[in-house]
Protein backbone atom coordinates (compact mmCIF):
# COMPACT_ATOMS: atom_id res chain seq x y z
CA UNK A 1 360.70 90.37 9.68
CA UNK A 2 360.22 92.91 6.96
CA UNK A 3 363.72 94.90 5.85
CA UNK A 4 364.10 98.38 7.09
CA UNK A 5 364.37 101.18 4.01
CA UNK A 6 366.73 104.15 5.01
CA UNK A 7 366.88 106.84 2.22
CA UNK A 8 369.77 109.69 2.27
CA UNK A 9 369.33 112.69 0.28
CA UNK A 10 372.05 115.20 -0.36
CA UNK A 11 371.19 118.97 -1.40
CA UNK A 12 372.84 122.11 -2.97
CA UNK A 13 371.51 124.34 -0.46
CA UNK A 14 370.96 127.68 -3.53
CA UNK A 15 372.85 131.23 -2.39
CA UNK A 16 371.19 133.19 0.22
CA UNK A 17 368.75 130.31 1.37
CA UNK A 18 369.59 128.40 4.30
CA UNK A 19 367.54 130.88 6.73
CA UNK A 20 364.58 130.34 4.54
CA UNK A 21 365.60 126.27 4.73
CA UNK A 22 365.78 126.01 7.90
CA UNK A 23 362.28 127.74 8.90
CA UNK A 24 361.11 125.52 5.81
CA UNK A 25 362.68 122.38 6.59
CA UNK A 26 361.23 122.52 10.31
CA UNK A 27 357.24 122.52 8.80
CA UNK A 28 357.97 119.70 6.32
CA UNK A 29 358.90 117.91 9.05
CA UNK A 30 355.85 119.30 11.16
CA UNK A 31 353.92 117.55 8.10
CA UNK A 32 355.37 114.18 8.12
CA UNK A 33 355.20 113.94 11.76
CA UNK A 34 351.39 114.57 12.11
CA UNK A 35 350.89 112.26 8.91
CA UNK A 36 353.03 109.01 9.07
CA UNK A 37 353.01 107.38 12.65
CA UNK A 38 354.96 104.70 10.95
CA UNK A 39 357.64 106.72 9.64
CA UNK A 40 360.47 105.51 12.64
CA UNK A 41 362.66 108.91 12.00
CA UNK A 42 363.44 111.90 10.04
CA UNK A 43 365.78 114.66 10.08
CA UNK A 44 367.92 117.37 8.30
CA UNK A 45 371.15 118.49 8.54
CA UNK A 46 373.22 121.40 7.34
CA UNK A 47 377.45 121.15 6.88
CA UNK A 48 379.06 123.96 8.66
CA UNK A 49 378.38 126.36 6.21
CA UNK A 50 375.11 125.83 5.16
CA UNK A 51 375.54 125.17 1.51
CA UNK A 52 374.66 121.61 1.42
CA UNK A 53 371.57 119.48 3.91
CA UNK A 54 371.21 116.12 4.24
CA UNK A 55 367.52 114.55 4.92
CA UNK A 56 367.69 111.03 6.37
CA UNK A 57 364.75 109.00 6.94
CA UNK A 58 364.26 105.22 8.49
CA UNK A 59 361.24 103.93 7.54
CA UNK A 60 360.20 100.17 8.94
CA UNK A 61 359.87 98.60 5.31
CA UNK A 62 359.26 99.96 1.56
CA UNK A 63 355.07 100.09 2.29
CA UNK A 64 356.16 103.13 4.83
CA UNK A 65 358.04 104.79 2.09
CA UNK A 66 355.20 104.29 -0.45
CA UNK A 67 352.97 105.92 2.17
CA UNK A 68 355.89 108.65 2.35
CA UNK A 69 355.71 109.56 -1.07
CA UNK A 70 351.56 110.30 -1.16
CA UNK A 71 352.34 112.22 1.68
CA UNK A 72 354.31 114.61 -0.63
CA UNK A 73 351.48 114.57 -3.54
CA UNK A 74 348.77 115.38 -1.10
CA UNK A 75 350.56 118.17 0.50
CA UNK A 76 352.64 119.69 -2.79
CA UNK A 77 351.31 122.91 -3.26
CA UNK A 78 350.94 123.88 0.36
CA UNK A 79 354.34 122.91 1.21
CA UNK A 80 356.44 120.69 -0.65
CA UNK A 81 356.48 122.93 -4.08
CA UNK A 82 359.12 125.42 -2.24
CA UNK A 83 361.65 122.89 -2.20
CA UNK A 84 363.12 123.86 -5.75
CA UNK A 85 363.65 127.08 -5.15
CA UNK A 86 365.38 126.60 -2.25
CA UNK A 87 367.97 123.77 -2.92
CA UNK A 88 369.18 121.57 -5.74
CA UNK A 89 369.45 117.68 -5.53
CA UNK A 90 372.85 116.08 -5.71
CA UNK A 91 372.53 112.28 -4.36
CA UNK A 92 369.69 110.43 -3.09
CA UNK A 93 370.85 106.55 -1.27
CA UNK A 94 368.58 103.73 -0.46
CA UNK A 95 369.51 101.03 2.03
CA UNK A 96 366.86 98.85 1.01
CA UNK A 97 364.80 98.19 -1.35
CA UNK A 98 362.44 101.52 -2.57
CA UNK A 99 359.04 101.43 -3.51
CA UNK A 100 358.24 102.22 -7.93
CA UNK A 101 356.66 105.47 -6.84
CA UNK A 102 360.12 106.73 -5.51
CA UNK A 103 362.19 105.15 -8.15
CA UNK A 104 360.06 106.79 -10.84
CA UNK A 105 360.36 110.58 -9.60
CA UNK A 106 364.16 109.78 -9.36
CA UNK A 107 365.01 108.37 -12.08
CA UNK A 108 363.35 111.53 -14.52
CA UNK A 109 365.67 113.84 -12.52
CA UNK A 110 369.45 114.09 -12.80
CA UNK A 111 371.65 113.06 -9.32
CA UNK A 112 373.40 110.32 -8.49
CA UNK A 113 371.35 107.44 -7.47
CA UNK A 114 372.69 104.95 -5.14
CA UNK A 115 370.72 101.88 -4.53
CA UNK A 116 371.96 99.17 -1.69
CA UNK A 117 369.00 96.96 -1.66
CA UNK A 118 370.24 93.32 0.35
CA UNK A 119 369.65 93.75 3.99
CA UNK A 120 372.14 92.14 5.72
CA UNK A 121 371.26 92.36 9.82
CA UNK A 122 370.71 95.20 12.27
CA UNK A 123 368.52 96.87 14.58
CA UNK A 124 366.83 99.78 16.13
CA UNK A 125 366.69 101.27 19.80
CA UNK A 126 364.29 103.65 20.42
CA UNK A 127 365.81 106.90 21.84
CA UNK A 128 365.77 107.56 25.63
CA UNK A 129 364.20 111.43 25.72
């Protein structure tokens, strides 16, 4: 069985943005949905006073991930380009091992990076909806 990758980012939502985010947030995740089938889940989440999001996705293995990350470069200037202006990057976490084409983009920024790569066990239950 191939390990699971699970990536956690943290944001600085920027002053005056989290209306913006959250129409914004909703059609990047209109875009992943209609373009990765294999992508098991992906959401965002504001703290009470929408100043910082968190984006956690669970992808079924690093290949998913890879796929993931042309996602963004196809669609960049359509949608993904806004992201800068609207928050500011303060953590990204991997549980699991992340493919070079992540690790390069994060490594030229400045966050903290958190890397966990040794699956131990687990699993997954699909939701009841």
């Amino acid at each position: 069985m191939t390990a699971p990758l699970i990536v956690v980012s943290t944001f600085r939502v920027k002053e005056g943005k989290a209306g913006e985010l959250k129409s914004y947030y909703q059609s990047i995740a209109e875009i992943v949905a209609a373009n990765e089938p294999q992508l098991i889940a992906f959401y965002g989440f504001l703290n009470e006073n929408a100043t910082e999001m968190t984006s956690i996705q669970v992808h079924p293995d690093t290949a998913s991930m890879d796929f993931h990350m042309q996602v963004l470069r196809d669609n960049w200037d359509e949608s993904f380009s806004q992201y800068s202006q609207l928050v500011e990057a303060i953590s990204v976490d991997y549980y699991g091992t992340p493919p070079r084409s992540a690790l390069d983009m994060d490594l030229q920024r400045e966050y903290r990076l958190g890397l966990k790569p040794r699956h131990l066990a687990g699993f997954v239950r699909s939701a009841r909806t």
